[in-house]
C-alpha atoms as a PDB file:
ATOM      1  CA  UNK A   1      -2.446  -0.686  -4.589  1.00  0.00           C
ATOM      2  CA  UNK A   2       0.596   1.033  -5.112  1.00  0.00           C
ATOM      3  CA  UNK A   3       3.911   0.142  -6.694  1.00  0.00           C
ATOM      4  CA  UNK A   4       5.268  -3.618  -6.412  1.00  0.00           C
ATOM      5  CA  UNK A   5       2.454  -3.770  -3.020  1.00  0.00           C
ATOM      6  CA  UNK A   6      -0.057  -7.056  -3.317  1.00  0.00           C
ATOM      7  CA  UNK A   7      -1.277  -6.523   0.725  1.00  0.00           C
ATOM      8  CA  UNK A   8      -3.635  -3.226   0.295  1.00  0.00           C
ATOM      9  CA  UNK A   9      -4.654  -2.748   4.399  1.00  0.00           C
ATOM     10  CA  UNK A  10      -6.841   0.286   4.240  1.00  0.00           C
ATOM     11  CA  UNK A  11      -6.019   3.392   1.670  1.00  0.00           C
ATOM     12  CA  UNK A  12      -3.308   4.997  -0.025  1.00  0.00           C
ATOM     13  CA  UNK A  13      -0.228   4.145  -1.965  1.00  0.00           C
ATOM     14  CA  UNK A  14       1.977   0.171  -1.528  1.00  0.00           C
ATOM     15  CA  UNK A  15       5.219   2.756  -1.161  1.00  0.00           C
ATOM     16  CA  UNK A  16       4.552   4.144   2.491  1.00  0.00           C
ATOM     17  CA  UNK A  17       1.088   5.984   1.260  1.00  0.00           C
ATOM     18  CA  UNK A  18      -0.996   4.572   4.545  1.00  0.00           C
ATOM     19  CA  UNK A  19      -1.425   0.583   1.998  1.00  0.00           C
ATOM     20  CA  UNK A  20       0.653  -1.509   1.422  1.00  0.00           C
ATOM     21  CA  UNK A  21       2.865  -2.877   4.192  1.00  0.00           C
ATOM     22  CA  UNK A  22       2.303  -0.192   6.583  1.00  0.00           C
END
């Protein structure tokens, strides 16, 4: 979830917000 982010990990935001690529 998130902005331009198709790789959701845990929770939070695609842009830096815990998801995304971090």
């Amino acid at each position: 979830s998130g902005k331009g982010f198709s790789n959701d990990r845990s929770s939070g935001s695609g842009s830096g917000g815990g998801g995304g690529f971090r």
